[in-house]
C-alpha atoms as a PDB file:
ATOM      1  CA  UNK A   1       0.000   0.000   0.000  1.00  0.00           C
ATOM      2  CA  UNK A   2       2.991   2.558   0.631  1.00  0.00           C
ATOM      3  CA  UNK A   3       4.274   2.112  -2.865  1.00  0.00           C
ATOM      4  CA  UNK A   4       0.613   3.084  -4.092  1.00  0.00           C
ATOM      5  CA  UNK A   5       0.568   6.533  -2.338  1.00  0.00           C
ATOM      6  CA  UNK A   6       4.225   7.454  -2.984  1.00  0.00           C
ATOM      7  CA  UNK A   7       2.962   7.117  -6.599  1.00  0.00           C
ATOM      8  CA  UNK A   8      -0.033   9.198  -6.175  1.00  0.00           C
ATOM      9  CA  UNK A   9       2.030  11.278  -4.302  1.00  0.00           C
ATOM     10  CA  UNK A  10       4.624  11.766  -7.434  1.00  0.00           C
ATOM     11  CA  UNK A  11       1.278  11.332  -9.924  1.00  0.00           C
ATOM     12  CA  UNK A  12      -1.343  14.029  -7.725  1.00  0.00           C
ATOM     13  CA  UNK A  13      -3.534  13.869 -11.040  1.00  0.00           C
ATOM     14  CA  UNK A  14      -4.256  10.575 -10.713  1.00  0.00           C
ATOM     15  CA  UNK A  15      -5.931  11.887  -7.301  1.00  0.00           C
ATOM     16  CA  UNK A  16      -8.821  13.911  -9.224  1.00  0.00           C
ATOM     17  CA  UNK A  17      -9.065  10.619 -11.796  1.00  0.00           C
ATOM     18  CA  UNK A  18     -10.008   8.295  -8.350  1.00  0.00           C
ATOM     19  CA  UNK A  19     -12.539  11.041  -7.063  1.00  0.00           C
ATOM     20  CA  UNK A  20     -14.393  11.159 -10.491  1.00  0.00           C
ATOM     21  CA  UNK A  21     -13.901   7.186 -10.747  1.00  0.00           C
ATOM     22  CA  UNK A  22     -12.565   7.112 -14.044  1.00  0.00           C
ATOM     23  CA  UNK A  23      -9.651   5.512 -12.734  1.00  0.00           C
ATOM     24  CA  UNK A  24      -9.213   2.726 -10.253  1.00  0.00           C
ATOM     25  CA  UNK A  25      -6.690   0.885  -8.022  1.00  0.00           C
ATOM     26  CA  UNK A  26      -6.627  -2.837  -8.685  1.00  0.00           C
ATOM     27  CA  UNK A  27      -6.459  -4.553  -5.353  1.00  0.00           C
ATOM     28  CA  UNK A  28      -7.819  -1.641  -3.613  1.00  0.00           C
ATOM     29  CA  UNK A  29     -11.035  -1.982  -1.611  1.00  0.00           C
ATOM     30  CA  UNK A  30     -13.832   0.864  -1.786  1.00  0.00           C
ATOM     31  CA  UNK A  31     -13.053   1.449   1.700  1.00  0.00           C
ATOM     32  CA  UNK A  32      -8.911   1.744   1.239  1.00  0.00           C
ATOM     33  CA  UNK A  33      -9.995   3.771  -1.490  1.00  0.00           C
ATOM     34  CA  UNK A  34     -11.728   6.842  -0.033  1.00  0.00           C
ATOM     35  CA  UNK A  35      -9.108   6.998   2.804  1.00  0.00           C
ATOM     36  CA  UNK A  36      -6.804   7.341   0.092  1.00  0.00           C
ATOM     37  CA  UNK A  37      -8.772  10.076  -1.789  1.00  0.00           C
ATOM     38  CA  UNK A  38      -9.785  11.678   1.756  1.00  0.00           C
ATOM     39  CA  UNK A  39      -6.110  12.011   2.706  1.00  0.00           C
ATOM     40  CA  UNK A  40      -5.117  13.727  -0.454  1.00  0.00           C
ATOM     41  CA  UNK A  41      -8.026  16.353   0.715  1.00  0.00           C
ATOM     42  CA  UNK A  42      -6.055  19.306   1.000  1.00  0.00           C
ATOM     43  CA  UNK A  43      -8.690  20.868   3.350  1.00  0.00           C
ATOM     44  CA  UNK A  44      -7.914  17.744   5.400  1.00  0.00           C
ATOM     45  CA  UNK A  45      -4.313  18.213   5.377  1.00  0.00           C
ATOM     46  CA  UNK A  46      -4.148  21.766   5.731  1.00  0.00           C
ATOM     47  CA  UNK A  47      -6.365  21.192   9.266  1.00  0.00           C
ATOM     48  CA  UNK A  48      -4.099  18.326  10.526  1.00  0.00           C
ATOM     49  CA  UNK A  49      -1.020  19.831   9.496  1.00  0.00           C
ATOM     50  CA  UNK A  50      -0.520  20.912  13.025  1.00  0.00           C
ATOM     51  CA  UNK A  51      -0.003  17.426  14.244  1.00  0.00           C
ATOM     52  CA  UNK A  52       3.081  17.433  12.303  1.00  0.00           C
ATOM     53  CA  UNK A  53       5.253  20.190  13.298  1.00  0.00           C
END
């Protein structure tokens, strides 16, 4: 699973492809797959950010 996000990390288009599901993640459970999409939610990582520093 960590070599699938350090892709979409180096591939953030692929990101807005999951969210309007004209891509998809073989292997990848509908569950796996909104925690990936909600994680790549800036809003979401702008707010948790702090947790971080």
């Amino acid at each position: 699973m960590i070599n699938v996000i350090q892709y979409l990390e180096q591939n953030l288009s692929l990101i807005t492809l999951l969210k309007e599901k004209k891509a998809s993640l073989v292997g990848v459970t509908e569950l796996e797959l909104n925690a990936i999409i909600t994680s790549f939610d800036e809003e979401v990582r702008l707010e948790s950010s702090g947790f971080w520093f």
